[in-house]
C-alpha atoms as a PDB file:
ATOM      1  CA  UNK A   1     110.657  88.822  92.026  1.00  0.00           C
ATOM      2  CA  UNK A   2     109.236  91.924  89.779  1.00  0.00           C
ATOM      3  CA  UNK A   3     111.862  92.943  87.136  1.00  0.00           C
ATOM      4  CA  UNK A   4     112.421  96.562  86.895  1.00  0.00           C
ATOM      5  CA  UNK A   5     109.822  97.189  83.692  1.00  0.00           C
ATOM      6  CA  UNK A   6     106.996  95.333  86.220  1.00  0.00           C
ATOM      7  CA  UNK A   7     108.043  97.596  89.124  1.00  0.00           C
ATOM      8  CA  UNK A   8     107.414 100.474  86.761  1.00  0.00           C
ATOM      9  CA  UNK A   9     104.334  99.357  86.026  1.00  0.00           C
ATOM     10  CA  UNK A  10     102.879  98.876  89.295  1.00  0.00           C
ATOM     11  CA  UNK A  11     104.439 102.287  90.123  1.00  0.00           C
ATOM     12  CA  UNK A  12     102.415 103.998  87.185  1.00  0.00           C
ATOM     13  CA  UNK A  13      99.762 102.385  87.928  1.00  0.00           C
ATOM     14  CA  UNK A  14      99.740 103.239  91.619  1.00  0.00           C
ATOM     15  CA  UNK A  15      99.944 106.660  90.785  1.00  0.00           C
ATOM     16  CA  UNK A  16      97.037 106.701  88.510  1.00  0.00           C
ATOM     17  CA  UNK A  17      94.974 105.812  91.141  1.00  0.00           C
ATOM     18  CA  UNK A  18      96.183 108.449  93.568  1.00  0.00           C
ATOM     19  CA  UNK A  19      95.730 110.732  90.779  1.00  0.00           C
ATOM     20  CA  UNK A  20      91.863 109.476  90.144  1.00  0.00           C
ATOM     21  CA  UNK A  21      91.505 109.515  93.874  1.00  0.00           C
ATOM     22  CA  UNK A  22      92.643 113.376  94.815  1.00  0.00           C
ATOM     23  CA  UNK A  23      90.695 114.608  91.424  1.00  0.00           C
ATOM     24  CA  UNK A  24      87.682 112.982  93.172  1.00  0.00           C
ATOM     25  CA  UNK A  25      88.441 113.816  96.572  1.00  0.00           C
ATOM     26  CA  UNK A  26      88.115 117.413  95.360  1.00  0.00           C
ATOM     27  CA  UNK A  27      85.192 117.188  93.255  1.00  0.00           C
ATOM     28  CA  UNK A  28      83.428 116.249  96.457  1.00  0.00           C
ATOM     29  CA  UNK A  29      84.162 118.428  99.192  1.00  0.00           C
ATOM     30  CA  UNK A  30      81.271 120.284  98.607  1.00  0.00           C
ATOM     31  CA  UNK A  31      79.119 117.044  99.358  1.00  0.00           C
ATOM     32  CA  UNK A  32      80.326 116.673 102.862  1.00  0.00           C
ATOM     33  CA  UNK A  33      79.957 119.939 103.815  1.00  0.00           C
ATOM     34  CA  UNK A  34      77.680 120.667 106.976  1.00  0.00           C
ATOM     35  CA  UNK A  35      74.151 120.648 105.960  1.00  0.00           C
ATOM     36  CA  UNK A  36      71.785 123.344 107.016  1.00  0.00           C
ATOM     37  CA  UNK A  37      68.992 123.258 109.165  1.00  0.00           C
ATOM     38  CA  UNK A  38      67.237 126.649 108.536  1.00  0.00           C
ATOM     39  CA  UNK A  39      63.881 124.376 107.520  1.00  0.00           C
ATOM     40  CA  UNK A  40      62.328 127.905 106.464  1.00  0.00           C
ATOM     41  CA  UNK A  41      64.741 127.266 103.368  1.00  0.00           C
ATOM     42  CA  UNK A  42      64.980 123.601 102.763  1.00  0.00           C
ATOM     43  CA  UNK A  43      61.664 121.287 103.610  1.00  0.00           C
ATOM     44  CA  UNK A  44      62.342 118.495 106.419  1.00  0.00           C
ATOM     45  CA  UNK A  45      62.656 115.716 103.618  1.00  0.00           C
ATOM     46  CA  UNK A  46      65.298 117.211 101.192  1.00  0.00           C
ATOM     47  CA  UNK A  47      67.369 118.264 104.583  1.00  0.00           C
ATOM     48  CA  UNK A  48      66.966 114.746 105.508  1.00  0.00           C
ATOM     49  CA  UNK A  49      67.927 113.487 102.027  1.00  0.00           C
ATOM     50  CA  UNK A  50      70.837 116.292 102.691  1.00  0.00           C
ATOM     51  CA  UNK A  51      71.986 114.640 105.534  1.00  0.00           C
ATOM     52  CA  UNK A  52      71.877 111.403 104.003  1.00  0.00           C
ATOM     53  CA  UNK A  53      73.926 112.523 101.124  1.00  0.00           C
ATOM     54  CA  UNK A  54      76.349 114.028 103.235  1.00  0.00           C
ATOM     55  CA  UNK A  55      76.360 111.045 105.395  1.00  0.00           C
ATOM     56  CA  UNK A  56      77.401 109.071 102.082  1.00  0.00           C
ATOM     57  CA  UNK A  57      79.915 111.308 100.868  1.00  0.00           C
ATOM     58  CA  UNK A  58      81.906 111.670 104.283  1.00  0.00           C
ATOM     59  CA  UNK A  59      82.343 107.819 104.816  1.00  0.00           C
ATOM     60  CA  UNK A  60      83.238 107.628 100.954  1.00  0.00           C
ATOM     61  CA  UNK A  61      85.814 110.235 101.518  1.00  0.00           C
ATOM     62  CA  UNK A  62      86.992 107.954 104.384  1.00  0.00           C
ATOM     63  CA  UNK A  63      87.268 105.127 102.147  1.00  0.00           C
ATOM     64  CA  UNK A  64      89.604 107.216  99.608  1.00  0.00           C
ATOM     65  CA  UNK A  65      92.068 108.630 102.416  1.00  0.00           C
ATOM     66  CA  UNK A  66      92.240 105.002 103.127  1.00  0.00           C
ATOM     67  CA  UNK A  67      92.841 104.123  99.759  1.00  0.00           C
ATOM     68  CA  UNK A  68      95.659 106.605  99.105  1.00  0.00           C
ATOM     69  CA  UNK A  69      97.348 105.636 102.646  1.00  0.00           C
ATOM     70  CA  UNK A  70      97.508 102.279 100.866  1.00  0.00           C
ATOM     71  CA  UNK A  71      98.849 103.095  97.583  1.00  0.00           C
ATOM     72  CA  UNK A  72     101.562 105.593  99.584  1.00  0.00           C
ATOM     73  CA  UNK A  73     103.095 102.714 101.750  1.00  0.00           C
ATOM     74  CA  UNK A  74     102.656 100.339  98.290  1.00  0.00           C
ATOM     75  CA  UNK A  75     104.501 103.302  96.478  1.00  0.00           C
ATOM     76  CA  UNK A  76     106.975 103.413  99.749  1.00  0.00           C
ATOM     77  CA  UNK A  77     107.756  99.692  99.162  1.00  0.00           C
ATOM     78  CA  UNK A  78     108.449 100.084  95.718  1.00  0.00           C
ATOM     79  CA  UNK A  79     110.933 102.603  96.749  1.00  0.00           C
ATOM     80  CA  UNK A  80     112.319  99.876  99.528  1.00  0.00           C
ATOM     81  CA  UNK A  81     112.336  96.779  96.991  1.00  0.00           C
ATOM     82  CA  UNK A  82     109.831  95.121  99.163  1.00  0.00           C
ATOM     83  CA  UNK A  83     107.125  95.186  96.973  1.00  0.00           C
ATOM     84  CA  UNK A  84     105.149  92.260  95.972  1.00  0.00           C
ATOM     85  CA  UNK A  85     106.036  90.525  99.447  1.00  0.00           C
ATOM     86  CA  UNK A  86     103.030  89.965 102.110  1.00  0.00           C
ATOM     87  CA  UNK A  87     103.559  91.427 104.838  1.00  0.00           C
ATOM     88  CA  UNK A  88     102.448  88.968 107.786  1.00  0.00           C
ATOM     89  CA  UNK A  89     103.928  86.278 105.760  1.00  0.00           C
ATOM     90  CA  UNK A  90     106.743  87.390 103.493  1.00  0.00           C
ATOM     91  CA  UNK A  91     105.644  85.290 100.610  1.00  0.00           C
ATOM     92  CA  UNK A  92     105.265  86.625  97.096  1.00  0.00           C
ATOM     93  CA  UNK A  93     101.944  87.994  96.613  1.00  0.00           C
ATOM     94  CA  UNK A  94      99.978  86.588  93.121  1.00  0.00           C
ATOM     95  CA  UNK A  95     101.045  88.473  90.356  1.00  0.00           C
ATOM     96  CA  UNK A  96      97.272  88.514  89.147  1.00  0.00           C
ATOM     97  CA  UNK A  97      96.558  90.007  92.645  1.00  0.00           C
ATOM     98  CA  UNK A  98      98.577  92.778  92.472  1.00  0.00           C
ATOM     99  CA  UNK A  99      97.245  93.848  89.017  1.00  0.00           C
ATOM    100  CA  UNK A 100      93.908  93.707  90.203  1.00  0.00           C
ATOM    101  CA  UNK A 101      94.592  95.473  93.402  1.00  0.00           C
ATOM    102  CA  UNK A 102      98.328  97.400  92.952  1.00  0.00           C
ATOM    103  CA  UNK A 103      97.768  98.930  96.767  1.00  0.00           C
ATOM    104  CA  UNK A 104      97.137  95.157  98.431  1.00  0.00           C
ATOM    105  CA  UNK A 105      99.906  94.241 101.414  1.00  0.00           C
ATOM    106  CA  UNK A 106      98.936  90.524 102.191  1.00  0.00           C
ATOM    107  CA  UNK A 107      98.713  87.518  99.872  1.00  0.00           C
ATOM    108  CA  UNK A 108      95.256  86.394  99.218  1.00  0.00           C
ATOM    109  CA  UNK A 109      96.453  83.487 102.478  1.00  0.00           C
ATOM    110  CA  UNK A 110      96.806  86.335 104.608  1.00  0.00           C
ATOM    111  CA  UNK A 111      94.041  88.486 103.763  1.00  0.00           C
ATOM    112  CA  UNK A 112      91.075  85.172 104.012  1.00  0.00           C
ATOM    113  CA  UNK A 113      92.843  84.745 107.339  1.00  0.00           C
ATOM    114  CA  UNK A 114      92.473  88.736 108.530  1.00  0.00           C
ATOM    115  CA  UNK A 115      88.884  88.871 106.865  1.00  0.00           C
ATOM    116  CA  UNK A 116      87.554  85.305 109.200  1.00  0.00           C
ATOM    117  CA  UNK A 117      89.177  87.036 112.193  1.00  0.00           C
ATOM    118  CA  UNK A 118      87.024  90.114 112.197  1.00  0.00           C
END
């Protein structure tokens, strides 16, 4: 389906994000660290803007170890030549798809169909 130039592409490009992704994963550790509740320190409403915050930053750091699980098992089918193929269907997946979202497993069929059943 891909020739071997496109596969590298994707590949690259796959990378790139899990490169973005771990440089921010680090940057934030520091956000989702356990807030303290010594209010003799920190008044009640920037400890509850602190646990907001950290709130925030440990469901986005939830949404990035998702994100690299995907672009590991897109990198691992890459590696398998089964890239590009959906995979409750087997049908190419839209070229345009891909490059907006290298990571994606399912055909944009596939994934209305997943997103009406939940």
């Amino acid at each position: 389906m891909f020739s071997d130039d496109d596969l590298a592409a994707f590949r690259e490009k796959l990378l790139q994000l899990r490169g973005e992704l771990l440089i921010l994963e680090e940057t934030n550790r520091e956000a989702a660290k356990t807030v303290e509740l010594d209010q003799t320190r920190v008044g009640r409403l920037s400890r509850m803007d602190a646990l907001q915050g950290q709130a925030m930053s440990v469901e986005a750091r939830r949404r990035r170890q998702i994100q690299l699980q995907r672009i590991s098992a897109a990198l691992r089918r890459i590696e398998e030549s089964e890239y590009g193929h959906c995979l409750e269907c087997d049908q190419a997946i839209a070229t345009n798809r891909l490059e907006l979202d290298p990571a994606t497993p399912l055909c944009i069929t596939c994934a209305s169909e997943l997103e009406k059943r939940q």
